[in-house]
C-alpha atoms as a PDB file:
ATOM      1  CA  UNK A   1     -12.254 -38.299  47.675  1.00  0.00           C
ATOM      2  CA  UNK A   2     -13.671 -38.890  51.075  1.00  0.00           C
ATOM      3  CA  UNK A   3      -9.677 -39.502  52.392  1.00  0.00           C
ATOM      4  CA  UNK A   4      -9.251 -35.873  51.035  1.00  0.00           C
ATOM      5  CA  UNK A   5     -12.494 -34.782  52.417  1.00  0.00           C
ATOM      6  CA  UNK A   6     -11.697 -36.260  55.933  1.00  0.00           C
ATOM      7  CA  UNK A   7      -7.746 -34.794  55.724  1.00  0.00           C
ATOM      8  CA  UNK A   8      -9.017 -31.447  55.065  1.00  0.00           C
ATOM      9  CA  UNK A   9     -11.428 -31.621  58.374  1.00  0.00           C
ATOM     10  CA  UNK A  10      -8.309 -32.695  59.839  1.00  0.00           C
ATOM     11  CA  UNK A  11      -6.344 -29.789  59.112  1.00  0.00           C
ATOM     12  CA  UNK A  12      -9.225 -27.649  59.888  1.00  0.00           C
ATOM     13  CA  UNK A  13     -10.190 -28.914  63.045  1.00  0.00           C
ATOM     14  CA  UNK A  14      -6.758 -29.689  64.579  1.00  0.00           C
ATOM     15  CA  UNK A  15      -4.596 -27.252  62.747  1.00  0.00           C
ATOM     16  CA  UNK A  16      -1.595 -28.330  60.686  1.00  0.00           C
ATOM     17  CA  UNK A  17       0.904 -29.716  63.619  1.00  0.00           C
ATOM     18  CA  UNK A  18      -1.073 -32.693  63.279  1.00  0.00           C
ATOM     19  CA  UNK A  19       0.729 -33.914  60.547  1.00  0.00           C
ATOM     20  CA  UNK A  20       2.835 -37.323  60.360  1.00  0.00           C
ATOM     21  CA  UNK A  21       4.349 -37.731  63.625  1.00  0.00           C
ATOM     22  CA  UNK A  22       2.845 -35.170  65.420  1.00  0.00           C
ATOM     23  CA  UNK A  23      -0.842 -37.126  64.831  1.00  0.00           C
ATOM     24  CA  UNK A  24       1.657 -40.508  66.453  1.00  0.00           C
ATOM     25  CA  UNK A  25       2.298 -37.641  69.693  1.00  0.00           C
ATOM     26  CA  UNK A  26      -1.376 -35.781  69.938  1.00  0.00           C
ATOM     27  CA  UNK A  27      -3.490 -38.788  68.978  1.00  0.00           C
ATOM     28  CA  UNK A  28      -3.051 -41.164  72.566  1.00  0.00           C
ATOM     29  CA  UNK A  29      -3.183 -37.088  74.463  1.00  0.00           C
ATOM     30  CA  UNK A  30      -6.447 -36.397  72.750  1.00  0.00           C
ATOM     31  CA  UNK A  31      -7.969 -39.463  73.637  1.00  0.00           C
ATOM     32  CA  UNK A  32      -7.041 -39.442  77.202  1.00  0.00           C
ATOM     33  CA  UNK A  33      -8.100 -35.641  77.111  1.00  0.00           C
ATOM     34  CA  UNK A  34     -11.525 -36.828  75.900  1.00  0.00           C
ATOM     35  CA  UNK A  35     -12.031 -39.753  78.142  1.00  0.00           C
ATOM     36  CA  UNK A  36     -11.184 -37.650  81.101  1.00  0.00           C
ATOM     37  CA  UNK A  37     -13.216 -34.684  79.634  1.00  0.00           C
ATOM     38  CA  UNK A  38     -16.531 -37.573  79.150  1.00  0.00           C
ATOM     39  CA  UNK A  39     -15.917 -38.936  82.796  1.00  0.00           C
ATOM     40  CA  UNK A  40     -15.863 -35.570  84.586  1.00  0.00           C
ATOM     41  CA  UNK A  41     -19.046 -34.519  82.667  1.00  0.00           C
ATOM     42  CA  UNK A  42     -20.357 -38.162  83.451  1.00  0.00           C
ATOM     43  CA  UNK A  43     -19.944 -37.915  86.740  1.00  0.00           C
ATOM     44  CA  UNK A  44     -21.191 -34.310  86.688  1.00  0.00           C
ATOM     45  CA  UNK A  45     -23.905 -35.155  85.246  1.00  0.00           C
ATOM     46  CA  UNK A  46     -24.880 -38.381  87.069  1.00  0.00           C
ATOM     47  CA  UNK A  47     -26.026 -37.682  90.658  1.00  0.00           C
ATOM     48  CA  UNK A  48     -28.153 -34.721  89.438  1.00  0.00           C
ATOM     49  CA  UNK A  49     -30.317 -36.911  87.137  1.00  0.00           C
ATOM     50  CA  UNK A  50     -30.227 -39.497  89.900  1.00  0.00           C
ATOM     51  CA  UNK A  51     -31.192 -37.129  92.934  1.00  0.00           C
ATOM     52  CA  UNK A  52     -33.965 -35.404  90.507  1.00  0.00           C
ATOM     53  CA  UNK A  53     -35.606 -39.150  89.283  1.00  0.00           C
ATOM     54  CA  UNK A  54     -35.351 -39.934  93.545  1.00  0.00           C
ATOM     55  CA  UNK A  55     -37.299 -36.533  94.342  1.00  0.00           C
ATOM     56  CA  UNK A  56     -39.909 -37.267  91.690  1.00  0.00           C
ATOM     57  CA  UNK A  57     -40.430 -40.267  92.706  1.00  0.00           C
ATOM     58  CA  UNK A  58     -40.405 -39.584  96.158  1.00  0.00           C
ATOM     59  CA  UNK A  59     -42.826 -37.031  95.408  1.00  0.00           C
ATOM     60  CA  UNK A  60     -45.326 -38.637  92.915  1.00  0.00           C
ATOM     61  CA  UNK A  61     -47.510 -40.678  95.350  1.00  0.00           C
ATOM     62  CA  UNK A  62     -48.738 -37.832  97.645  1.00  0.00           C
END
């Protein structure tokens, strides 16, 4: 039941190329897209939480 359950959010999620071989081909492109995708946000995301915690800091003791 839940191999069912999980095939069916598969298919609805990724469509139906990504069946047999194709999930061989799109599997390794998906999880480069993603890493690359998590590392730009990372990055992104990064210096502005840094700069913000350094200007509150900075700006606390006065």
């Amino acid at each position: 039941p839940l191999y069912n359950s999980l095939y069916a959010m598969k298919h609805r999620v990724f469509g139906f190329w990504f069946d047999g071989p194709g999930l061989i081909i799109a599997a390794p492109v998906m999880l480069l897209l993603w890493g690359t995708v998590t590392t730009v946000i990372a990055l992104g995301i990064a210096p502005l939480i840094a700069t913000d915690a350094f200007r509150r800091r900075r700006m606390q003791p006065r």
